[in-house]
C-alpha atoms as a PDB file:
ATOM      1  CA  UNK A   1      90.274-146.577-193.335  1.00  0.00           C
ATOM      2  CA  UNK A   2      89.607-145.776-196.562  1.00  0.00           C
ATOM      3  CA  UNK A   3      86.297-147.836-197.467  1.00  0.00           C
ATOM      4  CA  UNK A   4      82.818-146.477-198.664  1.00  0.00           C
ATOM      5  CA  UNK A   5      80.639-144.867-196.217  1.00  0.00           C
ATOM      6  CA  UNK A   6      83.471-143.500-193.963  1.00  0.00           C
ATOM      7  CA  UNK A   7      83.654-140.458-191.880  1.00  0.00           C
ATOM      8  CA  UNK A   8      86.219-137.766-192.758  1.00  0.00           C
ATOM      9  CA  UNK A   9      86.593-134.817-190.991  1.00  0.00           C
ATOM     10  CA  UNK A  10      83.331-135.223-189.772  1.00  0.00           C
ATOM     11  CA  UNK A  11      81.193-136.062-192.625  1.00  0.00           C
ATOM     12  CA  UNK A  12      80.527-139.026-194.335  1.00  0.00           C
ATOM     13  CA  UNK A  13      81.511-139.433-197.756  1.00  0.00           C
ATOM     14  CA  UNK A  14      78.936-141.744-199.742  1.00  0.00           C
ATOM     15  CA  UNK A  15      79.537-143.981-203.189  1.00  0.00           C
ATOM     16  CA  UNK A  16      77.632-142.187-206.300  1.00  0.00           C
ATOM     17  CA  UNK A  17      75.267-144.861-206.689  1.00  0.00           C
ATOM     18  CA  UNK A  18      74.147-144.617-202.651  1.00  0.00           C
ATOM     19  CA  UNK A  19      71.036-142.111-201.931  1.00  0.00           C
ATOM     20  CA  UNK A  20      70.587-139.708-198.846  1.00  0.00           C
ATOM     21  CA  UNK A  21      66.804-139.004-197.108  1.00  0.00           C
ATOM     22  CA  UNK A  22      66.663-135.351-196.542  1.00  0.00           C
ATOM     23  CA  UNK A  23      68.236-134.533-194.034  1.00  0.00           C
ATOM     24  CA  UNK A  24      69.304-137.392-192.269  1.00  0.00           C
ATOM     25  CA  UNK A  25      72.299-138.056-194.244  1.00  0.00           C
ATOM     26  CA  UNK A  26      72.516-141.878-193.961  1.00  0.00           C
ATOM     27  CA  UNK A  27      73.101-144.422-196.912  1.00  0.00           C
ATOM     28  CA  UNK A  28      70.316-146.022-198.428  1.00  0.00           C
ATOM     29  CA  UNK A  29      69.905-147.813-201.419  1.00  0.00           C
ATOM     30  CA  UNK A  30      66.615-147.518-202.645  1.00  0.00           C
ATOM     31  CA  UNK A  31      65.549-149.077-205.630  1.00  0.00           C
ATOM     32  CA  UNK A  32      64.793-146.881-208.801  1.00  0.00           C
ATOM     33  CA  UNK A  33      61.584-148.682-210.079  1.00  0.00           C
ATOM     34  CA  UNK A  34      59.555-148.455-207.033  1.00  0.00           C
ATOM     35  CA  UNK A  35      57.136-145.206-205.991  1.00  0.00           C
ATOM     36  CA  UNK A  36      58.358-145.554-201.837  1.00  0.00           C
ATOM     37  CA  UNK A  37      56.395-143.908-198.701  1.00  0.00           C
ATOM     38  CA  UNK A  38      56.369-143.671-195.110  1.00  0.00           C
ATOM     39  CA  UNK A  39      54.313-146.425-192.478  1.00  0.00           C
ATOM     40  CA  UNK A  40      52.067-143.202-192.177  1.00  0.00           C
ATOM     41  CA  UNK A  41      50.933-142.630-195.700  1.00  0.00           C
ATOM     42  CA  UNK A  42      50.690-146.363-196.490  1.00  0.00           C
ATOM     43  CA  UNK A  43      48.333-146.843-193.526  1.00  0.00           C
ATOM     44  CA  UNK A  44      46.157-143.717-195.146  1.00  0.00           C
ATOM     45  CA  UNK A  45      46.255-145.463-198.126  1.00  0.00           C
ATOM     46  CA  UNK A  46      45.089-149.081-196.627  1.00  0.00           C
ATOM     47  CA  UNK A  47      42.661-148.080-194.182  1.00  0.00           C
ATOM     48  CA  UNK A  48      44.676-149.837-191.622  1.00  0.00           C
ATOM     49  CA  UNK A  49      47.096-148.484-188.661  1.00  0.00           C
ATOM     50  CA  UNK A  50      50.803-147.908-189.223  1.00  0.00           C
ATOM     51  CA  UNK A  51      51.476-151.244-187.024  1.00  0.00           C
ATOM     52  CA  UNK A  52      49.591-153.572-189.313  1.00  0.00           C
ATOM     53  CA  UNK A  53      51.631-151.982-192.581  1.00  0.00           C
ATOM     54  CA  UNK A  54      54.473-152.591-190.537  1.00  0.00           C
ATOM     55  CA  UNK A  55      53.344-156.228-189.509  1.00  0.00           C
ATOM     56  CA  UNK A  56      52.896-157.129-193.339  1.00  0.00           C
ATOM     57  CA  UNK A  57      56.219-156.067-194.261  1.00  0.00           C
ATOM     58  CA  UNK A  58      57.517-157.942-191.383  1.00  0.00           C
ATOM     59  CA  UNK A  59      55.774-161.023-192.731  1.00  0.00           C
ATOM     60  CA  UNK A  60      56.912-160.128-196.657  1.00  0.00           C
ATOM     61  CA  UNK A  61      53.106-159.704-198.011  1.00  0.00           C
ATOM     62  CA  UNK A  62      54.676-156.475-198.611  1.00  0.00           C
ATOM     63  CA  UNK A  63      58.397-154.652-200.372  1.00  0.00           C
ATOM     64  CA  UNK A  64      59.720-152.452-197.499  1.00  0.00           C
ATOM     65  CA  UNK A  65      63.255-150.585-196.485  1.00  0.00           C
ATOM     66  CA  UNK A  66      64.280-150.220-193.116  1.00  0.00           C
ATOM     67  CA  UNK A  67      65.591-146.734-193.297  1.00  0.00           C
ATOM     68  CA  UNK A  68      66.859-146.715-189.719  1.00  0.00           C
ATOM     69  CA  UNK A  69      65.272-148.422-186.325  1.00  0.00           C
ATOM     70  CA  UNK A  70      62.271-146.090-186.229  1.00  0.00           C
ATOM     71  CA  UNK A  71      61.663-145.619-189.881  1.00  0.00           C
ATOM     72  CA  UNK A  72      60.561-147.780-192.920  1.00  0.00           C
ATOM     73  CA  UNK A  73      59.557-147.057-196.875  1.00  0.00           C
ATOM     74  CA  UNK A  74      57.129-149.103-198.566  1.00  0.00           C
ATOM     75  CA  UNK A  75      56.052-149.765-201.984  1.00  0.00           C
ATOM     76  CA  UNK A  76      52.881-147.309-202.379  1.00  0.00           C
ATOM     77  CA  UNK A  77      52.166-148.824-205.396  1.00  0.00           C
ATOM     78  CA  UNK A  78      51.860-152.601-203.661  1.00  0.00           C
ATOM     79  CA  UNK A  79      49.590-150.914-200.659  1.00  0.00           C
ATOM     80  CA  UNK A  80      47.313-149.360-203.800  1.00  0.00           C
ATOM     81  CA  UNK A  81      47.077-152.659-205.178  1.00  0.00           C
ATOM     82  CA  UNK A  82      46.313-154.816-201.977  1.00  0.00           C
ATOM     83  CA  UNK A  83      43.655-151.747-201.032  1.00  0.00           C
ATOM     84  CA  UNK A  84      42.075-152.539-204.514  1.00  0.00           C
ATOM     85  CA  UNK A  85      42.039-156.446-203.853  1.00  0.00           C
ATOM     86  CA  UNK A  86      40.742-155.973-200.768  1.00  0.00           C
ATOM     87  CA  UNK A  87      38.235-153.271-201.527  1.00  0.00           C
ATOM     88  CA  UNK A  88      36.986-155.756-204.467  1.00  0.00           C
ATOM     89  CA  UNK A  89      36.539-158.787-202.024  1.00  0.00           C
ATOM     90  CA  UNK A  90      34.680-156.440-199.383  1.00  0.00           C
ATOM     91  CA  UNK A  91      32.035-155.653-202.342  1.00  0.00           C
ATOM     92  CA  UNK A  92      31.705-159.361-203.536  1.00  0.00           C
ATOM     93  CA  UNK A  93      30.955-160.191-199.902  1.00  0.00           C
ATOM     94  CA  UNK A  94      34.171-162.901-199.677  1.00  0.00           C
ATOM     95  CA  UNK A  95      35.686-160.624-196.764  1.00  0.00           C
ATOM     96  CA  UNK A  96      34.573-159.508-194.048  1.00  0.00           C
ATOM     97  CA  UNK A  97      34.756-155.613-192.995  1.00  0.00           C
ATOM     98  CA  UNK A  98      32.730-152.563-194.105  1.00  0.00           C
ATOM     99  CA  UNK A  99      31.965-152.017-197.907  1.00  0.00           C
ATOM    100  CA  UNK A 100      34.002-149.271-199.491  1.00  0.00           C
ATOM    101  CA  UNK A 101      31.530-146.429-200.151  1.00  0.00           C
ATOM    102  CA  UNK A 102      29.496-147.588-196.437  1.00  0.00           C
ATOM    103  CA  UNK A 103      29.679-145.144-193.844  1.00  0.00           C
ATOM    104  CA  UNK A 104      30.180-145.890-189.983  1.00  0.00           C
ATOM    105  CA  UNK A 105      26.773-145.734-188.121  1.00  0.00           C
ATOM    106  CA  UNK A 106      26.263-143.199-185.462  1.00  0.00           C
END
């Protein structure tokens, strides 16, 4: 025994430079130059469901963590910026989908 990340007497001693989320005590590195957030918020954020954030970080348009087999980070900052590409096509007319601004017909 003896390595990094092993249980002792029931609880699992971590390197210094590893970080714990919440509760949950696992290891996780997470990078220090990156604002991070849940599927949920980055779907808020994009418009979109939590299944298509997760479907661009599966295809790398976007930096993401998998935190465990439920659970993923993502760069907020990257969603913000994509949302602001996106928005800016919508309003040139170069993509299809409702104007930002335009509100859903009853």
């Amino acid at each position: 025994m003896g390595g990094q990340g092993e249980k002792a007497n029931g609880r699992l001693d971590l390197p210094n430079d590893v970080d714990t989320l919440g509760a949950m005590k696992m290891p996780v590195k997470l990078p220090p130059n990156r604002k991070l957030c849940g599927t949920a918020e980055a779907a808020d954020i994009y418009g979109c469901s939590q299944r298509h954030v997760r479907l661009m970080a599966d295809r790398g348009e976007i930096w993401s963590q998998k935190v465990s087999s439920r659970s993923m980070l993502v760069d907020a900052e990257e969603i913000q910026q994509l949302a602001s590409e996106r928005d800016g096509l919508r309003r040139q007319g170069k993509l299809c989908g409702r104007r930002p601004g335009d509100r859903k017909s009853a």
